[in-house]
N, C-alpha and C. Protein backbone atom coordinates (compact mmCIF):
# COMPACT_ATOMS: atom_id res chain seq x y z
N UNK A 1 11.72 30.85 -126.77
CA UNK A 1 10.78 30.55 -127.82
C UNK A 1 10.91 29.09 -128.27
N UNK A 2 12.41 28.69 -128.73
CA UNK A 2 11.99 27.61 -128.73
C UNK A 2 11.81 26.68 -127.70
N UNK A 3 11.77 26.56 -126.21
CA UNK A 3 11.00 25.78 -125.20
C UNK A 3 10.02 25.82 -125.79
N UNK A 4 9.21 26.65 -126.07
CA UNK A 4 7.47 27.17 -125.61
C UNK A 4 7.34 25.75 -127.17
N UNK A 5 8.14 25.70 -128.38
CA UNK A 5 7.91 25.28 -129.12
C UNK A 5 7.97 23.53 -129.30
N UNK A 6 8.94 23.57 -128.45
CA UNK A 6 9.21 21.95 -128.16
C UNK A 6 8.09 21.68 -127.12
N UNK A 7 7.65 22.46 -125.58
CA UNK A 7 6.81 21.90 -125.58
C UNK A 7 5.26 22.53 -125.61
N UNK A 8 5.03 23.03 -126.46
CA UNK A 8 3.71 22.90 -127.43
C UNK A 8 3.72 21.34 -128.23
N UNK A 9 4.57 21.29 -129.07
CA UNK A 9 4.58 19.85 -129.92
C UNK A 9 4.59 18.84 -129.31
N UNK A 10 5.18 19.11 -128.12
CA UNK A 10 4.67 17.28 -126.98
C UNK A 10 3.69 17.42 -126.68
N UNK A 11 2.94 18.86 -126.27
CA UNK A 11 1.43 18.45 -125.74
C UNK A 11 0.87 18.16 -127.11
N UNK A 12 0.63 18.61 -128.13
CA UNK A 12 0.38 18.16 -129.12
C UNK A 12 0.64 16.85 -129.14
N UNK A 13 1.80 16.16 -129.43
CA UNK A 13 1.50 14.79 -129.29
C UNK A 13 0.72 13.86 -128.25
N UNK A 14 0.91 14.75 -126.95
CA UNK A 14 0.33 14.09 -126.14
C UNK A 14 -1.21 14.28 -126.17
N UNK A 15 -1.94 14.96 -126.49
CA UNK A 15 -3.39 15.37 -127.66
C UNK A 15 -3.62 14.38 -128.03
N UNK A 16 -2.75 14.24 -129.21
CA UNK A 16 -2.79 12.94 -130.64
C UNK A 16 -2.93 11.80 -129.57
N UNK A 17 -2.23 11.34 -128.97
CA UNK A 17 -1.76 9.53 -127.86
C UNK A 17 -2.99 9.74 -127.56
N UNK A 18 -3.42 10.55 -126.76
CA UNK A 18 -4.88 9.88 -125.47
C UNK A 18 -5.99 10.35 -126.94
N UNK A 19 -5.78 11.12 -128.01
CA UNK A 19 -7.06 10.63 -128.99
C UNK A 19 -7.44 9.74 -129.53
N UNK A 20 -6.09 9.23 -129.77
CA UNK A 20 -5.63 7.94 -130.55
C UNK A 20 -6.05 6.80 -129.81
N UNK A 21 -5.76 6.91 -128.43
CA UNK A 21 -5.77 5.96 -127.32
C UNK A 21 -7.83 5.76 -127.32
N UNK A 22 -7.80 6.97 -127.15
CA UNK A 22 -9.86 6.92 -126.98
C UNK A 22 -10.53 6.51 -128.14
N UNK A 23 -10.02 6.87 -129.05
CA UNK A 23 -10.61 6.09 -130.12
C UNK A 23 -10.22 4.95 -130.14
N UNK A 24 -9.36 3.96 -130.17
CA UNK A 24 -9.07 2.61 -129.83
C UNK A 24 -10.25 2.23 -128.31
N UNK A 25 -10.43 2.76 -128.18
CA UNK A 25 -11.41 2.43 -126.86
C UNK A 25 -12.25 2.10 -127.53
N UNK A 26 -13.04 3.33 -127.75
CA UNK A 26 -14.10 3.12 -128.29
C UNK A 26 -14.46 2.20 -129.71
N UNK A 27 -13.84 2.35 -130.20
CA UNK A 27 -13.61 1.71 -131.80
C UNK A 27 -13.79 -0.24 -131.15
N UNK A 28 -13.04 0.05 -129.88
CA UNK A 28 -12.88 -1.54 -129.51
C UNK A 28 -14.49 -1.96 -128.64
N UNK A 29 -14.74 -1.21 -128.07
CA UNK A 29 -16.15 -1.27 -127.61
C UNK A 29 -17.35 -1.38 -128.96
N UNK A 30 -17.25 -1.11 -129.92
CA UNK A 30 -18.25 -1.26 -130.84
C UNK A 30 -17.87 -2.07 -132.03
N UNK A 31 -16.65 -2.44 -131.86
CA UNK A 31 -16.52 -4.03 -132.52
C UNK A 31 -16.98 -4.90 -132.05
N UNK A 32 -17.06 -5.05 -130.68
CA UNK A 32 -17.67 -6.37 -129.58
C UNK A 32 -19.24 -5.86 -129.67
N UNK A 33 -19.67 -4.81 -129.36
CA UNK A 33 -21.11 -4.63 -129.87
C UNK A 33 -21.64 -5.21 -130.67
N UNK A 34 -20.68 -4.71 -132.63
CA UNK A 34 -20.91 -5.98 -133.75
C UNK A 34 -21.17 -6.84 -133.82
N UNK A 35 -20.09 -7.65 -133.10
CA UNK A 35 -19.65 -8.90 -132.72
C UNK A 35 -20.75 -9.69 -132.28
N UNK A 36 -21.15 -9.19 -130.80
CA UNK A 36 -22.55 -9.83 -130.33
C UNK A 36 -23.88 -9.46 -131.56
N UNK A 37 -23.94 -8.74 -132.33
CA UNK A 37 -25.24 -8.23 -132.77
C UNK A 37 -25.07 -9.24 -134.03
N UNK A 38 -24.26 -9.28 -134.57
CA UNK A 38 -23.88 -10.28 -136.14
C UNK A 38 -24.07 -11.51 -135.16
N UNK A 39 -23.81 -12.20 -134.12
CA UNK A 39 -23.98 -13.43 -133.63
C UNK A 39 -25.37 -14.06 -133.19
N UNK A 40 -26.25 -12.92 -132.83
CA UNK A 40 -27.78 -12.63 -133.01
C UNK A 40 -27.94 -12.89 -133.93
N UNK A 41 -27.85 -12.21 -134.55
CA UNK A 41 -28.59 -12.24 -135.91
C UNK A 41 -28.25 -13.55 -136.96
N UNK A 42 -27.11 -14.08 -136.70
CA UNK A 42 -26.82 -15.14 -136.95
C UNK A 42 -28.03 -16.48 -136.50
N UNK A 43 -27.90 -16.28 -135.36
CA UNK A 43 -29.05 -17.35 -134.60
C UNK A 43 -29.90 -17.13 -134.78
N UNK A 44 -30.54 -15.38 -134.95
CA UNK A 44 -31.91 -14.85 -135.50
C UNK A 44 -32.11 -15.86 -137.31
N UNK A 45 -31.35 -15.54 -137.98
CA UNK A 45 -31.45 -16.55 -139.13
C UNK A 45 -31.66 -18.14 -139.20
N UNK A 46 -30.65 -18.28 -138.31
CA UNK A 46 -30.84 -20.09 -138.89
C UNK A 46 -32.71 -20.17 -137.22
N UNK A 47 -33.08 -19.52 -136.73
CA UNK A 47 -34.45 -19.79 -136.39
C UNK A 47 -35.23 -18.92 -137.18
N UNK A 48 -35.11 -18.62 -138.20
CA UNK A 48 -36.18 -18.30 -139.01
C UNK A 48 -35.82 -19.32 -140.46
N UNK A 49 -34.42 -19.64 -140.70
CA UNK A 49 -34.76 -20.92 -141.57
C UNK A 49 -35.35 -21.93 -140.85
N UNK A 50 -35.15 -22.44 -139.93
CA UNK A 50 -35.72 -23.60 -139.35
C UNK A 50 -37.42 -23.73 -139.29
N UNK A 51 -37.48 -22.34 -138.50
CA UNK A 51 -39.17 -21.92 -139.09
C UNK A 51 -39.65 -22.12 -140.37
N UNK A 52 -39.16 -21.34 -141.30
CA UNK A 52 -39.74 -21.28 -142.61
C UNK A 52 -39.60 -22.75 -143.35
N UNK A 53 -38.58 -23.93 -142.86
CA UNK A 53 -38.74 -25.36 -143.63
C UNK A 53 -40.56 -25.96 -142.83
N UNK A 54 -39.91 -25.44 -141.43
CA UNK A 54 -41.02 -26.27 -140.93
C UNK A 54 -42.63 -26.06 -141.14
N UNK A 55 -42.51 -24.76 -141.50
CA UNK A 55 -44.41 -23.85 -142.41
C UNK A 55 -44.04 -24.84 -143.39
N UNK A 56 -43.62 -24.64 -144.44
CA UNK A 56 -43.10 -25.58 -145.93
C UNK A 56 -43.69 -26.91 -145.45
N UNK A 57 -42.86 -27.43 -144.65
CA UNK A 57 -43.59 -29.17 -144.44
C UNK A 57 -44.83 -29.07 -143.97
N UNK A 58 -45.40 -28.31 -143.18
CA UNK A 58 -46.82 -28.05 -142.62
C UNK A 58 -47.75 -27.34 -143.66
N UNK A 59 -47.20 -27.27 -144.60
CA UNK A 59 -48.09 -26.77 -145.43
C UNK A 59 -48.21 -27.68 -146.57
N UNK A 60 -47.14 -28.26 -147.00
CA UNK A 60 -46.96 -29.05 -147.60
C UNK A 60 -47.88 -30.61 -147.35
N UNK A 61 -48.08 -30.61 -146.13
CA UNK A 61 -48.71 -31.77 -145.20
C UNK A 61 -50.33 -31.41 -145.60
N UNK A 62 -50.12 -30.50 -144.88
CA UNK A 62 -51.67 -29.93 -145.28
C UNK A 62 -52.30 -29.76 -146.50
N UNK A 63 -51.62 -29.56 -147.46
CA UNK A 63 -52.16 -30.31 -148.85
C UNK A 63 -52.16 -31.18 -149.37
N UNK A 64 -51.32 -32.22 -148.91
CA UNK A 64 -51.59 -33.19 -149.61
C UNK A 64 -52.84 -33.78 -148.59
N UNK A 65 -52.85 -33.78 -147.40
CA UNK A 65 -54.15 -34.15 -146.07
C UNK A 65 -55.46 -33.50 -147.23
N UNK A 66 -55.34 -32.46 -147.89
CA UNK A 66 -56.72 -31.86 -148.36
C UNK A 66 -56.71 -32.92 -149.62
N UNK A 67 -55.61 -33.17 -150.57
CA UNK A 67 -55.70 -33.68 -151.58
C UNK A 67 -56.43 -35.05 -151.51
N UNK A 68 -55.85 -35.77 -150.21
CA UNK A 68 -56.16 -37.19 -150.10
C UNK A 68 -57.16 -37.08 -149.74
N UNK A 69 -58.11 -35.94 -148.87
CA UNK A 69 -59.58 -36.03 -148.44
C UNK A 69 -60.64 -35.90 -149.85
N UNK A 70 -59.87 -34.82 -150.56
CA UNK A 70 -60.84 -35.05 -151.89
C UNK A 70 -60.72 -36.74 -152.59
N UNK A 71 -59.91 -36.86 -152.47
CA UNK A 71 -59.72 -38.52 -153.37
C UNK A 71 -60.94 -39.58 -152.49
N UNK A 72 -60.57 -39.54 -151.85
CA UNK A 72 -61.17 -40.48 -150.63
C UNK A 72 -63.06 -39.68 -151.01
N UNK A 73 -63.14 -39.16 -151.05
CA UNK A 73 -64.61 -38.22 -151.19
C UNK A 73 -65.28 -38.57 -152.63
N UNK A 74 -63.92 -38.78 -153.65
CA UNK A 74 -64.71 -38.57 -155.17
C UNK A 74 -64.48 -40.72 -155.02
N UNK A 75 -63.49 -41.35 -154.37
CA UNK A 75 -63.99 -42.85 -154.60
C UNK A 75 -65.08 -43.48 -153.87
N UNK A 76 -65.87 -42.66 -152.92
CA UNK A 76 -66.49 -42.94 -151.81
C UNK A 76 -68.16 -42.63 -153.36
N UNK A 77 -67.80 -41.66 -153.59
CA UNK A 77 -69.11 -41.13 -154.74
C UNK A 77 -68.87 -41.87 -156.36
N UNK A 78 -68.03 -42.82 -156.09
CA UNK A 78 -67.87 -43.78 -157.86
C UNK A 78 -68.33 -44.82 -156.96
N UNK A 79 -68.22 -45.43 -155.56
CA UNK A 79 -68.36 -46.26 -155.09
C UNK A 79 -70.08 -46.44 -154.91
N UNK A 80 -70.36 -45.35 -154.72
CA UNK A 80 -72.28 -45.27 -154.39
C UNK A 80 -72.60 -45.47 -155.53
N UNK A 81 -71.94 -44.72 -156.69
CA UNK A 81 -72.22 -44.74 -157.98
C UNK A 81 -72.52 -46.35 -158.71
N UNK A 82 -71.32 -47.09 -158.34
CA UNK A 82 -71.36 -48.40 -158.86
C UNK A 82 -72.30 -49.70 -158.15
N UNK A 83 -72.31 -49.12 -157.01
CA UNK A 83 -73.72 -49.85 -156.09
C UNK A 83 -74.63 -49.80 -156.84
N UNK A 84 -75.12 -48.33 -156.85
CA UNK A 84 -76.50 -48.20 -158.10
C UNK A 84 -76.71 -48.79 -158.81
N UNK A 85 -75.45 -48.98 -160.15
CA UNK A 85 -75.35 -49.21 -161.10
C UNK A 85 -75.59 -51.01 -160.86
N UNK A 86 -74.84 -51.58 -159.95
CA UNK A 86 -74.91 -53.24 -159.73
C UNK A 86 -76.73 -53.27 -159.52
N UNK A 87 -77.24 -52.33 -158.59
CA UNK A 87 -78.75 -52.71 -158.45
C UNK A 87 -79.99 -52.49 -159.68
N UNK A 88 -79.28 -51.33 -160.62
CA UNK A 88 -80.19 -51.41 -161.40
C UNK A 88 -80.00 -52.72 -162.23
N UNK A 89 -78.47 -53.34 -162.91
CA UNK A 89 -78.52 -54.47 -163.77
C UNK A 89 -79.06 -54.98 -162.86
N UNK A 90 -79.28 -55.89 -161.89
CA UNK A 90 -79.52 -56.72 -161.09
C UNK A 90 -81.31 -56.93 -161.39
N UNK A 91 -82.03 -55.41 -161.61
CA UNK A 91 -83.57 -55.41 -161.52
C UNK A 91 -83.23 -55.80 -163.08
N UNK A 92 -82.57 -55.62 -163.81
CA UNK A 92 -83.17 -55.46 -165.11
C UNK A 92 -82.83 -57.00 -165.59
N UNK A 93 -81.71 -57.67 -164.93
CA UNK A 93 -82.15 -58.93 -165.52
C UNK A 93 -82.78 -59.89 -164.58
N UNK A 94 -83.07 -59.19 -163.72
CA UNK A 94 -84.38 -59.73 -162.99
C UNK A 94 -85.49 -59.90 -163.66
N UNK A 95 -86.13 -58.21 -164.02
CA UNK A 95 -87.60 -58.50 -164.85
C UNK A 95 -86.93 -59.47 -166.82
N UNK A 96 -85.80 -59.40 -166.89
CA UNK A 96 -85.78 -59.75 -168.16
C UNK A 96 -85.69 -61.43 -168.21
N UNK A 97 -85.27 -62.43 -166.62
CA UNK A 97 -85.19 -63.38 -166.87
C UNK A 97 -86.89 -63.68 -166.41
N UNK A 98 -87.53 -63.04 -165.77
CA UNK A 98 -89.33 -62.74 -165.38
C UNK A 98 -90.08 -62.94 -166.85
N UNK A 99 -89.20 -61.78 -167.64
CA UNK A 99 -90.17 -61.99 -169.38
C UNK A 99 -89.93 -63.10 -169.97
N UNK A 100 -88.45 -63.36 -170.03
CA UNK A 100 -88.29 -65.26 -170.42
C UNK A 100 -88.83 -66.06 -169.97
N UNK A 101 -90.04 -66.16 -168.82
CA UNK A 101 -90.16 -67.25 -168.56
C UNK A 101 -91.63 -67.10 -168.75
């Protein structure tokens, strides 16, 4: 009886070793899995910051490109504006130096 008992408890241990052992396998196989997937995703990040500055400046670009087209649009329309304005004084002291004389 006690053989049968001593070795029952070694196969038992020997159970425990190669469970112990397989889970260290495996456990070690899906740390390196991690490993690569956090290192992705790492690079997955800094190319989506890099993306997202570069929309920001392209967008950023692109409004001020719209801002400066309105400017350029409203001095282009003070500019017609003040033409006018030079041609009408121009008639009026035209006919007014016409009545002086």
């Amino acid at each position: 009886m006690e053989n049968f008992s001593i070795t029952l408890c070694f196969a038992l241990l020997l159970l425990i070793f190669t469970y112990h052992s397989i889970l260290i396998i495996i456990f070690s196989k899906k740390r390196k899995l991690l490993i690569n997937d956090y290192e992705k995703l790492l690079n997955l990040k800094d190319w989506y910051e890099k993306i997202s500055e570069e929309a920001s400046r392209s967008y950023i670009i692109e409004r001020v490109e719209k801002r400066g087209n309105e400017l350029i649009n409203q001095l282009n329309l003070l500019n017609s504006n003040l033409i006018a304005i030079i041609r009408k004084a121009k008639k009026i002291a035209g006919t007014a130096t016409k009545a002086t004389q």
